[in-house]
Structure formats: C-alpha cells, structure tokens
PDB file of N, CA and C in Angstrom:
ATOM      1  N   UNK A   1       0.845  -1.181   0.000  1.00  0.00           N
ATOM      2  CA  UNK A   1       0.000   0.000   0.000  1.00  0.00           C
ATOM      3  C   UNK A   1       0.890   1.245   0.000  1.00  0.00           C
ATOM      4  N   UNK A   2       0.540   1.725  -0.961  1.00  0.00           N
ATOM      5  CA  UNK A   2       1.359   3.574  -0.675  1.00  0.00           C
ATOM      6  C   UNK A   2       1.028   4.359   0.263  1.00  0.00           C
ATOM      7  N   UNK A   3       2.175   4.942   0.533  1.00  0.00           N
ATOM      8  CA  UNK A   3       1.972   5.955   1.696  1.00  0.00           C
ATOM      9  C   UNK A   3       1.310   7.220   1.617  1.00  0.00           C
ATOM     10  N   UNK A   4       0.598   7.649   2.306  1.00  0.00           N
ATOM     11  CA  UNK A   4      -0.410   8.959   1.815  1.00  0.00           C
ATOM     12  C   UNK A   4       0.557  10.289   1.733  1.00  0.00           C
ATOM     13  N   UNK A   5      -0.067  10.806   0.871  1.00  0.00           N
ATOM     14  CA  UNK A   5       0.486  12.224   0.778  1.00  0.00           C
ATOM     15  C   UNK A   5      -0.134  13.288   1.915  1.00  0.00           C
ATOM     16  N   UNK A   6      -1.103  13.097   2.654  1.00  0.00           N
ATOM     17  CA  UNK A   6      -1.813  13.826   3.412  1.00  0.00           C
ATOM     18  C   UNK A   6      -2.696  13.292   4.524  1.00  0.00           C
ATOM     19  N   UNK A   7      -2.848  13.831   5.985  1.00  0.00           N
ATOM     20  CA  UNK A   7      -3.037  13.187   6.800  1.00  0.00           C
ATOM     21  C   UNK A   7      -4.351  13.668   7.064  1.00  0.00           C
ATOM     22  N   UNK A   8      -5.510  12.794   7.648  1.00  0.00           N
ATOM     23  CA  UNK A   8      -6.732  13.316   8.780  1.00  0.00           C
ATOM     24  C   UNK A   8      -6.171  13.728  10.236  1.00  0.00           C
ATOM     25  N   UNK A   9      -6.008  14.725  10.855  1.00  0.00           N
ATOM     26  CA  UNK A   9      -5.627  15.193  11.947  1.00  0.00           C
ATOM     27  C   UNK A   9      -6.781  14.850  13.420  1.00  0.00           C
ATOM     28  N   UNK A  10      -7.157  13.828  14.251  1.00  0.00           N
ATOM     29  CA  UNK A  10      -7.845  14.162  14.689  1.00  0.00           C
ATOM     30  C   UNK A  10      -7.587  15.201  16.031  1.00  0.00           C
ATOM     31  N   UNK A  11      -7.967  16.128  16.659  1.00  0.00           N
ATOM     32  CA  UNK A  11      -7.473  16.689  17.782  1.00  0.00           C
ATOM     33  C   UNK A  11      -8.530  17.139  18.885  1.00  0.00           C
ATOM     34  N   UNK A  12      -8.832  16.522  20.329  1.00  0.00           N
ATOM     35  CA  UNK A  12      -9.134  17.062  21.320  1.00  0.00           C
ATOM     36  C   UNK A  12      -8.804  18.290  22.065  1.00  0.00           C
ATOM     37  N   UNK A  13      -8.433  18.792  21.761  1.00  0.00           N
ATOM     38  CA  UNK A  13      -7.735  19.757  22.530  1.00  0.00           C
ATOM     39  C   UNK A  13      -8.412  21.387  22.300  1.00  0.00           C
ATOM     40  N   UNK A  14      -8.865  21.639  23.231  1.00  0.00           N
ATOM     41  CA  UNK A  14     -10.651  22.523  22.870  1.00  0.00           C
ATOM     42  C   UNK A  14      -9.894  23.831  21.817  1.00  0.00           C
ATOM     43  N   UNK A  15      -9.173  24.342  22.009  1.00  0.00           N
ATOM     44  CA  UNK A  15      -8.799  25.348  20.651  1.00  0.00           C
ATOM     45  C   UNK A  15      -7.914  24.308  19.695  1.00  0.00           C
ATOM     46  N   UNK A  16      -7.651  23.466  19.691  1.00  0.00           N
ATOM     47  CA  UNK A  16      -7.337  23.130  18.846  1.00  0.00           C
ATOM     48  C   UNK A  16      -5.588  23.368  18.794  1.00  0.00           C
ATOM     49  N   UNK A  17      -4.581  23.586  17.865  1.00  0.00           N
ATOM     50  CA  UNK A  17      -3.074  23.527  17.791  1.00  0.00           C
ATOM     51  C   UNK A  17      -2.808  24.139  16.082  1.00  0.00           C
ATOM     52  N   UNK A  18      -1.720  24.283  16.738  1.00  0.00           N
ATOM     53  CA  UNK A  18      -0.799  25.424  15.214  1.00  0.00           C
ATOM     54  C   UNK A  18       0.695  24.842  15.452  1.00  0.00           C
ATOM     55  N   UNK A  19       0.971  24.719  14.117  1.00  0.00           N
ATOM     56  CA  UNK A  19       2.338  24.522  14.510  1.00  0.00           C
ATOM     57  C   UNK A  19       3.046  25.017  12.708  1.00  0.00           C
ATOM     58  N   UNK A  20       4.397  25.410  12.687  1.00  0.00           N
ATOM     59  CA  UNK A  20       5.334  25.592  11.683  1.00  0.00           C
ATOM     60  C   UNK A  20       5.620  24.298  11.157  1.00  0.00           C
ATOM     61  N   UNK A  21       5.862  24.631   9.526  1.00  0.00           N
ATOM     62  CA  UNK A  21       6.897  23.405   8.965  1.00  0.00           C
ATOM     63  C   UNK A  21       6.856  24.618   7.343  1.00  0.00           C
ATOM     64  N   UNK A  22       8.628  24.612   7.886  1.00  0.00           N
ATOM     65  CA  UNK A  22       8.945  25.743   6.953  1.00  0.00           C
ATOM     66  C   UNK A  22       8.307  26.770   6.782  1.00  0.00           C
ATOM     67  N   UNK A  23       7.799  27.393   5.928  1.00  0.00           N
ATOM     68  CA  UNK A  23       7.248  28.653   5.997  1.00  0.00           C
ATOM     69  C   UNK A  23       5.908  28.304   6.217  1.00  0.00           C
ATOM     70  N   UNK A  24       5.043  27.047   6.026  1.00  0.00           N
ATOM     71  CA  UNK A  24       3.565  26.456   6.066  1.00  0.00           C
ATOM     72  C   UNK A  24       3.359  26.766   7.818  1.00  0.00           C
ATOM     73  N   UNK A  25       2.111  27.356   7.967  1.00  0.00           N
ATOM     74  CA  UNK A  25       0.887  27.245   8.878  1.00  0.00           C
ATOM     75  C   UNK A  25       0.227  26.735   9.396  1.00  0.00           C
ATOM     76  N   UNK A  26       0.257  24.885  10.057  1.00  0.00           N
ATOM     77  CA  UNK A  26      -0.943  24.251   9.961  1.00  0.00           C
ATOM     78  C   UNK A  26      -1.797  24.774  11.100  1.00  0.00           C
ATOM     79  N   UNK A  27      -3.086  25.004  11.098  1.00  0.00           N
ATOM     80  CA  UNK A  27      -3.520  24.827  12.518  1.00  0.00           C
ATOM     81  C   UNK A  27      -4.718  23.479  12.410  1.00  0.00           C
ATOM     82  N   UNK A  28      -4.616  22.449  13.375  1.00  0.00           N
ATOM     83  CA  UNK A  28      -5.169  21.504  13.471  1.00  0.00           C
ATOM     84  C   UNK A  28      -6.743  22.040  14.415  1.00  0.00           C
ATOM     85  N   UNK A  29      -8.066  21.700  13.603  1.00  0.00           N
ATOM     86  CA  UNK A  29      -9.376  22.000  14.562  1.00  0.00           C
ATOM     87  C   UNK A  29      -9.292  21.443  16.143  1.00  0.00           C
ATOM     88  N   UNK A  30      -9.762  21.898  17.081  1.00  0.00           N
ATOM     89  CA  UNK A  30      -9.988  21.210  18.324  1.00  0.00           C
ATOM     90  C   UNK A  30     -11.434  21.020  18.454  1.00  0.00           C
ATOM     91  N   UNK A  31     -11.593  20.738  20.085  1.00  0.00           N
ATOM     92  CA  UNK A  31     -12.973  19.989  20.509  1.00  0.00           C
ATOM     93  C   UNK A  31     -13.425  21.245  20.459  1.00  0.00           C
ATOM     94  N   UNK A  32     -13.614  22.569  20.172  1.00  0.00           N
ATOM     95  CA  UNK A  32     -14.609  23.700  20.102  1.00  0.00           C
ATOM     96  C   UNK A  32     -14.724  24.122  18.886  1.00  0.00           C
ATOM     97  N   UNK A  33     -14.413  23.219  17.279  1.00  0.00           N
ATOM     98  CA  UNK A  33     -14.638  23.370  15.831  1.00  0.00           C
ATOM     99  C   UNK A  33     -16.364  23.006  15.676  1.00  0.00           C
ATOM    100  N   UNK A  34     -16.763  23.151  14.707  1.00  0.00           N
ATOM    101  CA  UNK A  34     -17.430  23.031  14.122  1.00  0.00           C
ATOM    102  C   UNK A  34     -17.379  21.484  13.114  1.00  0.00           C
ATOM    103  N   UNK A  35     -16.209  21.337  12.917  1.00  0.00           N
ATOM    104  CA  UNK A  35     -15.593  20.017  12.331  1.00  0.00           C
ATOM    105  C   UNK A  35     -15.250  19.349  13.159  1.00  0.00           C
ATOM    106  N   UNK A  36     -16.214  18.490  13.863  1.00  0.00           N
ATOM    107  CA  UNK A  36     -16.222  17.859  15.103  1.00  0.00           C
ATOM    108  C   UNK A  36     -16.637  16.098  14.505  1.00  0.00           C
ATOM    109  N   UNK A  37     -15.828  14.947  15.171  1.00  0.00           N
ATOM    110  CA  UNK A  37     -16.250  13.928  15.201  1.00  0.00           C
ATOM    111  C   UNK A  37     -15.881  13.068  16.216  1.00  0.00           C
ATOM    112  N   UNK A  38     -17.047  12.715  16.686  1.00  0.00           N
ATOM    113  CA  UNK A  38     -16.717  12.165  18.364  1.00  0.00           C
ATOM    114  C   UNK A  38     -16.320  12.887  19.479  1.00  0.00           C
ATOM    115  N   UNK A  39     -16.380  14.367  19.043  1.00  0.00           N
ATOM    116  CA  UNK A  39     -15.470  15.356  20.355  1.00  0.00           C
ATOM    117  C   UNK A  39     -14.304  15.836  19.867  1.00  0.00           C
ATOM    118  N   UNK A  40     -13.799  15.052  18.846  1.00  0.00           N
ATOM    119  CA  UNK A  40     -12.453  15.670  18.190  1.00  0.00           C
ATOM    120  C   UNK A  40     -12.634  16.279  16.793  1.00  0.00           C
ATOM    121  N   UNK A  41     -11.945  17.583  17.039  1.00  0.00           N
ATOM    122  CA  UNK A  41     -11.195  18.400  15.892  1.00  0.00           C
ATOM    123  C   UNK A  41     -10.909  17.330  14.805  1.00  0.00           C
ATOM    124  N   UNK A  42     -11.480  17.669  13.549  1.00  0.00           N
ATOM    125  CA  UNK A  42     -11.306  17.036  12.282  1.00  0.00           C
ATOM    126  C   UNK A  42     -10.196  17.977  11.374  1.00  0.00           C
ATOM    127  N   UNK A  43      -9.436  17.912  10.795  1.00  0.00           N
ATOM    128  CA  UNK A  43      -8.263  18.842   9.752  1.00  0.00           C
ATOM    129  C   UNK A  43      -8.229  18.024   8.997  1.00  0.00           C
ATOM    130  N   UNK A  44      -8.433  18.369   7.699  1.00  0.00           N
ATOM    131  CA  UNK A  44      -8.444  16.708   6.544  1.00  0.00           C
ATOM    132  C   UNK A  44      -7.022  17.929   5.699  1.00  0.00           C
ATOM    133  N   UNK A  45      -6.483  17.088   4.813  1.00  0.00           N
ATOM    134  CA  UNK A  45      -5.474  17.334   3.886  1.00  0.00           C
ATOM    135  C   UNK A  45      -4.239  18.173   4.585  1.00  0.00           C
ATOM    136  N   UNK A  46      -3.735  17.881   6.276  1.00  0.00           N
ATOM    137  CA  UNK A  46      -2.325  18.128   6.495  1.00  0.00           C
ATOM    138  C   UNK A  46      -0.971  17.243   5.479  1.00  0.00           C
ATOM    139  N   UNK A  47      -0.147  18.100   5.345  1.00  0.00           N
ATOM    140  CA  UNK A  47       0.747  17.504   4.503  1.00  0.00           C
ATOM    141  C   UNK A  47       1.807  16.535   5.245  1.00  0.00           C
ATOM    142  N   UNK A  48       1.978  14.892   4.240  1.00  0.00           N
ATOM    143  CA  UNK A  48       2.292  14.025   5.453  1.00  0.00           C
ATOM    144  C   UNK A  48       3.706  14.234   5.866  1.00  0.00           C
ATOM    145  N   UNK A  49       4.502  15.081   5.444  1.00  0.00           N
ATOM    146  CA  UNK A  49       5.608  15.412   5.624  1.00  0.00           C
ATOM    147  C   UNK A  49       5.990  16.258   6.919  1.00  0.00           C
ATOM    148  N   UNK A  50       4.550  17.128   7.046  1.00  0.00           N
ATOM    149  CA  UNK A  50       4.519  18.215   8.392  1.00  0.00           C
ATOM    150  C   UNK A  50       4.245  17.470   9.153  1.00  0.00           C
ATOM    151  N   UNK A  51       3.390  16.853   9.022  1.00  0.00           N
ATOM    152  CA  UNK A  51       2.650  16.084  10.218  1.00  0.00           C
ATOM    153  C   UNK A  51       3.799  15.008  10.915  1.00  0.00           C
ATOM    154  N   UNK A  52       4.644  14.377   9.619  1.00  0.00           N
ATOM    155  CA  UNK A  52       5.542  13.342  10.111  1.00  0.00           C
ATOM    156  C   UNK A  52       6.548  14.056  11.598  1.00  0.00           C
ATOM    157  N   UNK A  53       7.072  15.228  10.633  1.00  0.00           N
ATOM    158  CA  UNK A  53       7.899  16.203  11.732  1.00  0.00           C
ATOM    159  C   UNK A  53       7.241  16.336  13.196  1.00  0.00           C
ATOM    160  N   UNK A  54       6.103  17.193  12.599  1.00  0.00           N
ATOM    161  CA  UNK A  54       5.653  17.691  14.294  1.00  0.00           C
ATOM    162  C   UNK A  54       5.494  16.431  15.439  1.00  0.00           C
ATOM    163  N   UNK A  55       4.929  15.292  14.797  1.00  0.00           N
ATOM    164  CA  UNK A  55       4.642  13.958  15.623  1.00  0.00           C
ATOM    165  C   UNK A  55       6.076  13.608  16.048  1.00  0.00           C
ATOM    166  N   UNK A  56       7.380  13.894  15.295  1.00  0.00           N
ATOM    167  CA  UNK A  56       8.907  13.340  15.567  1.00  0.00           C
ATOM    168  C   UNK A  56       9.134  14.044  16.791  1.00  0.00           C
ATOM    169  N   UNK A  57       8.863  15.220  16.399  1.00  0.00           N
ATOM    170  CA  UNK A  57       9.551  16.317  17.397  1.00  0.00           C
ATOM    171  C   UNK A  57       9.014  16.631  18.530  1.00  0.00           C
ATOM    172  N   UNK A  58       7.410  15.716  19.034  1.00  0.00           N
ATOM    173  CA  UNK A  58       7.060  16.386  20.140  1.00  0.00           C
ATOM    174  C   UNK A  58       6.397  14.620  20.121  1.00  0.00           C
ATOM    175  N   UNK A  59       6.883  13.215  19.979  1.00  0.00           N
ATOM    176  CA  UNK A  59       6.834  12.163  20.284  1.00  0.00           C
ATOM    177  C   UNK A  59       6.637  12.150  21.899  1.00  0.00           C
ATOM    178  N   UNK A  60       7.528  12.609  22.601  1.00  0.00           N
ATOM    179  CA  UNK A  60       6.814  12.768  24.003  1.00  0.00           C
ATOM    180  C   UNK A  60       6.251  13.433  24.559  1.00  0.00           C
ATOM    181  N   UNK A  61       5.685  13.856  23.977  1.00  0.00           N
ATOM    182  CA  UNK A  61       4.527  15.146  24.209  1.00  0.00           C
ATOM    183  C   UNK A  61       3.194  14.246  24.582  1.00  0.00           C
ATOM    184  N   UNK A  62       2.390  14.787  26.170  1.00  0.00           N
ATOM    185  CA  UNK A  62       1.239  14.074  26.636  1.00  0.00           C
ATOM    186  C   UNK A  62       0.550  13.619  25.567  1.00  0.00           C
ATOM    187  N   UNK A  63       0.192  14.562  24.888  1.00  0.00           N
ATOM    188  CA  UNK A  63      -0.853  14.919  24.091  1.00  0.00           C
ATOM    189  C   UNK A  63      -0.538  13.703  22.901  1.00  0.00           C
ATOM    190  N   UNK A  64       0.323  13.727  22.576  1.00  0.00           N
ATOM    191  CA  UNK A  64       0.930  13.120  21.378  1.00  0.00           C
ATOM    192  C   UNK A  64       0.842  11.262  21.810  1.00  0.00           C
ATOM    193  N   UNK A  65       1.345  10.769  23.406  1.00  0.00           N
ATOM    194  CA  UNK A  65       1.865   9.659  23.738  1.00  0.00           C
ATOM    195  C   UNK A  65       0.230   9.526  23.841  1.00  0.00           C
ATOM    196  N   UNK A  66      -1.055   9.958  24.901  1.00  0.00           N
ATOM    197  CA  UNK A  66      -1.926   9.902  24.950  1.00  0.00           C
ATOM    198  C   UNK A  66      -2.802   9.607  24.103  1.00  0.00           C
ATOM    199  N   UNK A  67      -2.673  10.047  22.522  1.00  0.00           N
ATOM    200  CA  UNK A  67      -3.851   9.849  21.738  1.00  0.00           C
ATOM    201  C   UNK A  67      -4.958  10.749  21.802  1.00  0.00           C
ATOM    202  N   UNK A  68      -4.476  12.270  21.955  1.00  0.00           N
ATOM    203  CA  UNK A  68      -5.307  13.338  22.327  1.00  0.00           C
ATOM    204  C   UNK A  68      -5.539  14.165  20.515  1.00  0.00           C
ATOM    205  N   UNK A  69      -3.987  14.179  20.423  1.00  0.00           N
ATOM    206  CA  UNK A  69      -3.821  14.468  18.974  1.00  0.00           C
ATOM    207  C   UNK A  69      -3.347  13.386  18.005  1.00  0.00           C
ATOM    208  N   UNK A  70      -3.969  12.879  17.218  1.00  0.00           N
ATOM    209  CA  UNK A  70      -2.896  11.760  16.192  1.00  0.00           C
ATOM    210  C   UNK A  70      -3.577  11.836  14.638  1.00  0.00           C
ATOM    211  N   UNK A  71      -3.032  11.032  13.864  1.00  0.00           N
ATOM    212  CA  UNK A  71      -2.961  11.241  12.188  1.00  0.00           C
ATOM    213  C   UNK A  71      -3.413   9.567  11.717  1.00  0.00           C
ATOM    214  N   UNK A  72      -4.183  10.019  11.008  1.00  0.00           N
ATOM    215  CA  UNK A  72      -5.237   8.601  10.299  1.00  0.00           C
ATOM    216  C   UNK A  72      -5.138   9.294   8.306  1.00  0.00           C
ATOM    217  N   UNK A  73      -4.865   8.302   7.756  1.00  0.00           N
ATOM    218  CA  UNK A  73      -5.209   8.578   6.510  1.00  0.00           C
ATOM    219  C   UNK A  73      -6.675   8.772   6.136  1.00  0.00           C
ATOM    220  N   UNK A  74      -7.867   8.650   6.367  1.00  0.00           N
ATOM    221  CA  UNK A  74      -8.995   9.290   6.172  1.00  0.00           C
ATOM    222  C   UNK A  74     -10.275   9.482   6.587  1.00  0.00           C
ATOM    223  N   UNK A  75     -10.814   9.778   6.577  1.00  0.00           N
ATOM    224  CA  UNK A  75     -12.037  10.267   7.449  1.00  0.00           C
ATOM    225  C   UNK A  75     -12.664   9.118   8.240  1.00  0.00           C
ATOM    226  N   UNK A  76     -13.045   7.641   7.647  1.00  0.00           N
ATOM    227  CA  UNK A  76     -13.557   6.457   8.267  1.00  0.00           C
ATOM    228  C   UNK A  76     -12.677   6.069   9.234  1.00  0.00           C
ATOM    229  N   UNK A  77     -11.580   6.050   8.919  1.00  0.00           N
ATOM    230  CA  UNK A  77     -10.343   5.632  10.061  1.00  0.00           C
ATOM    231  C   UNK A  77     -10.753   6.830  11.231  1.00  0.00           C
ATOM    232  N   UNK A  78     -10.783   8.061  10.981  1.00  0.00           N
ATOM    233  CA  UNK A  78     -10.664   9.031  11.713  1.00  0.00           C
ATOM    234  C   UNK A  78     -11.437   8.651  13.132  1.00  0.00           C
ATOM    235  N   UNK A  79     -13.078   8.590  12.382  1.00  0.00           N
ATOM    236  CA  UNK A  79     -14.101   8.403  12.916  1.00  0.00           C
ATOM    237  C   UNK A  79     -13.476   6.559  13.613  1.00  0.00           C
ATOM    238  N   UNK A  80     -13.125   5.869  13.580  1.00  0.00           N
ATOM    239  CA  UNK A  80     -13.193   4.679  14.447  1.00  0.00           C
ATOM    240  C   UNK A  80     -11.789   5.178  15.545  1.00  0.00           C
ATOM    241  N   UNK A  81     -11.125   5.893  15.152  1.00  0.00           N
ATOM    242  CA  UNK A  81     -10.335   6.330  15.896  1.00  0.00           C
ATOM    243  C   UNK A  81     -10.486   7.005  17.211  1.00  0.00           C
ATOM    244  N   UNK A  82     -11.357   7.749  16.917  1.00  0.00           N
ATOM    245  CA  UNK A  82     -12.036   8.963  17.815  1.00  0.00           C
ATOM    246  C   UNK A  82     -12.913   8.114  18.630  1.00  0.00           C
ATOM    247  N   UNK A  83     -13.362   6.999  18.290  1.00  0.00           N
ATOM    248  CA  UNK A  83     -14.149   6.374  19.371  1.00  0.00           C
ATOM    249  C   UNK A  83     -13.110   5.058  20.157  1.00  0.00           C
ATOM    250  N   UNK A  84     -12.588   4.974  19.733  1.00  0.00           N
ATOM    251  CA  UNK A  84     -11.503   4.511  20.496  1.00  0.00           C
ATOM    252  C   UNK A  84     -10.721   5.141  21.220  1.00  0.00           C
ATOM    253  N   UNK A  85     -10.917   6.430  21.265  1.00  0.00           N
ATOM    254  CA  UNK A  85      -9.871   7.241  22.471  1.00  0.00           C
ATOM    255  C   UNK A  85     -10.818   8.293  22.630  1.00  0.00           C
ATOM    256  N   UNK A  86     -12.391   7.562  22.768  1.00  0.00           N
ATOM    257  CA  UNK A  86     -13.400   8.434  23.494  1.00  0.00           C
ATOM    258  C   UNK A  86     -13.668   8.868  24.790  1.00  0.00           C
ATOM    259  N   UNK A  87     -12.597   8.175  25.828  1.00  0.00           N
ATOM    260  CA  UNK A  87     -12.505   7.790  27.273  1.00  0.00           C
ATOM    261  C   UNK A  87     -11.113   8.670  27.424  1.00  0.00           C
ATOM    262  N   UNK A  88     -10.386   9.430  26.510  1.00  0.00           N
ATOM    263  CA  UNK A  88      -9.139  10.122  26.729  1.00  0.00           C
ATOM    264  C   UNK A  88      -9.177  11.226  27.425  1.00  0.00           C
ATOM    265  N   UNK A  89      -9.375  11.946  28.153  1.00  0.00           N
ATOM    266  CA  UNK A  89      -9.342  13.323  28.942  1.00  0.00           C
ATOM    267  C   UNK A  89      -7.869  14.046  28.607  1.00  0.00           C
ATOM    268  N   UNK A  90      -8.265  15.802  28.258  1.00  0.00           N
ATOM    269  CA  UNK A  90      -7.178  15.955  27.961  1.00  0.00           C
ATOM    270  C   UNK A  90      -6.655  16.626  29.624  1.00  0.00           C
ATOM    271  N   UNK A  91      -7.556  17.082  30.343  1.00  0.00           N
ATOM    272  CA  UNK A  91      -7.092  17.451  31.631  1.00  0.00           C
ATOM    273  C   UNK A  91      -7.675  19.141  31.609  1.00  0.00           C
ATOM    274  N   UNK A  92      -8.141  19.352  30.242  1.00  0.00           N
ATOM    275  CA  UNK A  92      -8.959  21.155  29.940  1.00  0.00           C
ATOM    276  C   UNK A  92     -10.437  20.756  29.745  1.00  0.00           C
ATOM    277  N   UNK A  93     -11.057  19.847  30.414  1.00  0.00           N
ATOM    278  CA  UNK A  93     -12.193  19.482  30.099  1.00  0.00           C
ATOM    279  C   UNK A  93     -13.100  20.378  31.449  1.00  0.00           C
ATOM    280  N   UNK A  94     -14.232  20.754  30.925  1.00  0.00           N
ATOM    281  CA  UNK A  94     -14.985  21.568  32.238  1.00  0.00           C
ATOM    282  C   UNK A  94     -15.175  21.260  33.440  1.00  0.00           C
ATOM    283  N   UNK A  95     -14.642  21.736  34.902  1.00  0.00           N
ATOM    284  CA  UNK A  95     -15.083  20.900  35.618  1.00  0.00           C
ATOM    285  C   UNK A  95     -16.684  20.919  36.178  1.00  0.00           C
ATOM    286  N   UNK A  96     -17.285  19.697  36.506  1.00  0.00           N
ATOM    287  CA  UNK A  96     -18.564  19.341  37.324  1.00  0.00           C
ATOM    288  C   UNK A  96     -18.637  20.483  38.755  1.00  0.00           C
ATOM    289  N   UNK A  97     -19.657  20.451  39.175  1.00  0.00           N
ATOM    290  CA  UNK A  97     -20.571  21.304  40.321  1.00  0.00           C
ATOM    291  C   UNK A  97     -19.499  20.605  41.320  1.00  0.00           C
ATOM    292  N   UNK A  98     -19.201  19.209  41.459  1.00  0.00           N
ATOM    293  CA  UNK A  98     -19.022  18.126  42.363  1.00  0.00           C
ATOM    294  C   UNK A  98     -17.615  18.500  42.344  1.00  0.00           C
ATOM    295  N   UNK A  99     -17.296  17.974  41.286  1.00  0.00           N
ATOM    296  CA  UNK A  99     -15.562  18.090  41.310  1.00  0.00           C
ATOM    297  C   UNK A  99     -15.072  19.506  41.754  1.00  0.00           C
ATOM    298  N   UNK A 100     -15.318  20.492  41.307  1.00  0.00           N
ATOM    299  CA  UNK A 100     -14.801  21.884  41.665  1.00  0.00           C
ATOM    300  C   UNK A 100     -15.285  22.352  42.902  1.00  0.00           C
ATOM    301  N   UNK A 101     -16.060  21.570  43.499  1.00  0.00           N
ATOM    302  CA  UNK A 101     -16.705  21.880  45.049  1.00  0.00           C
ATOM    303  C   UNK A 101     -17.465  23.501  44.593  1.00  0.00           C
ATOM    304  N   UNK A 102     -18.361  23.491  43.961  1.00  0.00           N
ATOM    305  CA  UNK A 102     -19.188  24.829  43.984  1.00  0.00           C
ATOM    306  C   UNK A 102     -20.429  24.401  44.539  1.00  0.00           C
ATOM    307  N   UNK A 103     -20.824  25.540  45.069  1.00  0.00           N
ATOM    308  CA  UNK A 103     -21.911  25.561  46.078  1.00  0.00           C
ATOM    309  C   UNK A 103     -22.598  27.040  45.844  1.00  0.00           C
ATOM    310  N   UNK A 104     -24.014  26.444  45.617  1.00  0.00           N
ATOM    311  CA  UNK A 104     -24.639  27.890  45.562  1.00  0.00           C
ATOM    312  C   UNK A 104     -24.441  28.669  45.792  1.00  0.00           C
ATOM    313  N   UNK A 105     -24.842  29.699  45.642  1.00  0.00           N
ATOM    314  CA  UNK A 105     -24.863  31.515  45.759  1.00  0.00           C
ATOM    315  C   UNK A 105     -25.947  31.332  47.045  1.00  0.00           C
ATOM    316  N   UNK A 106     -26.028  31.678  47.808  1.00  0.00           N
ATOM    317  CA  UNK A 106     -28.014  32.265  48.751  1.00  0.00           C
ATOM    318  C   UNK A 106     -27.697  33.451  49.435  1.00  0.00           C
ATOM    319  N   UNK A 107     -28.804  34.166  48.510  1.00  0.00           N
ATOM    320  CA  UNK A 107     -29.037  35.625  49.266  1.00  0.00           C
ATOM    321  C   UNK A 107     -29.730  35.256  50.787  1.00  0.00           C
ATOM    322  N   UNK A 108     -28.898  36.538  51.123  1.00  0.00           N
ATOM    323  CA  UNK A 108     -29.090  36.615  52.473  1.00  0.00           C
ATOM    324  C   UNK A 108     -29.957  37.600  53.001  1.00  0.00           C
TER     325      UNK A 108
END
C-alpha cells in the first residue's frame, strides 16, 4: 500500500493547535470546531511530511503519547479512531458542580 500524501488530523484539545513546517501554517481543529467527530477536531489534507515532523519532534509530548492528537489517513479511520480514544481526557475538560466543590450563591 502507498503511503499517503496527506493526513486526517484528529485533535481534542478545545482550541485546537498550530504549529510551523517551513514557511507552512498548519492549525489543526480542536474539541470547540465546528468540524467535530466524536469530540475531536477534524483537519483533513495536512501535509504528510509536516505532520511526520511535528509527531517526531514532540513524540513525548502528553498529548501526542496519549492519543489526544494523532494522524489517520482518512475520514472512516478518523471516525473509528475517535471512538476509540473516546474515554481520553485531555485534563482542559470543564469541571462538574461536584468536582470543583461549587456551592450555591443564597441571598441573604
């Protein structure tokens, strides 16, 4: 099988990510796009050359080892992907009433 020229980006990460490769721009969608599947940021046609880099260069990066951000050749993969690392928290997720210990307001 040949190797793709271009990657599906999926990304959790509620704004989403930017990164350089050479003078190119990518910014990858996050969980607050509009191009949403399963909760994750969809980016279709990153170039597989950028993508190869940025994944080299930040390999230990949470985000990266986690499966918060990763690269699928196309949209069906994307989508089985995203539900397979539907249980991933990136740690910027809202907190609950419970968890953050908030407690009503009462006028006095």
């Amino acid at each position: 099988m040949a190797k793709s020229s271009t990657y599906v980006i999926g990304c959790k990460l509620p704004n989403g990510l930017s990164f350089r490769h050479g003078d190119l721009v990518i910014t990858l969608a996050g969980a607050n796009s509009s191009a949403l599947v399963n909760g994750f940021g969809m980016t279709k046609d990153v170039p597989a050359e950028a993508w190869e880099t940025f994944e080299k260069n930040h390999k230990d990066s949470k985000f990266i080892k986690n499966g918060i951000v990763f690269a699928v050749s196309d949209e069906k993969s994307l989508a089985d992907a995203t539900l397979e690392r539907n249980d991933v928290k990136t740690g910027l997720e809202q907190a609950s009433k419970e968890t953050a210990d908030v407690k009503e307001d009462k006028e006095e």
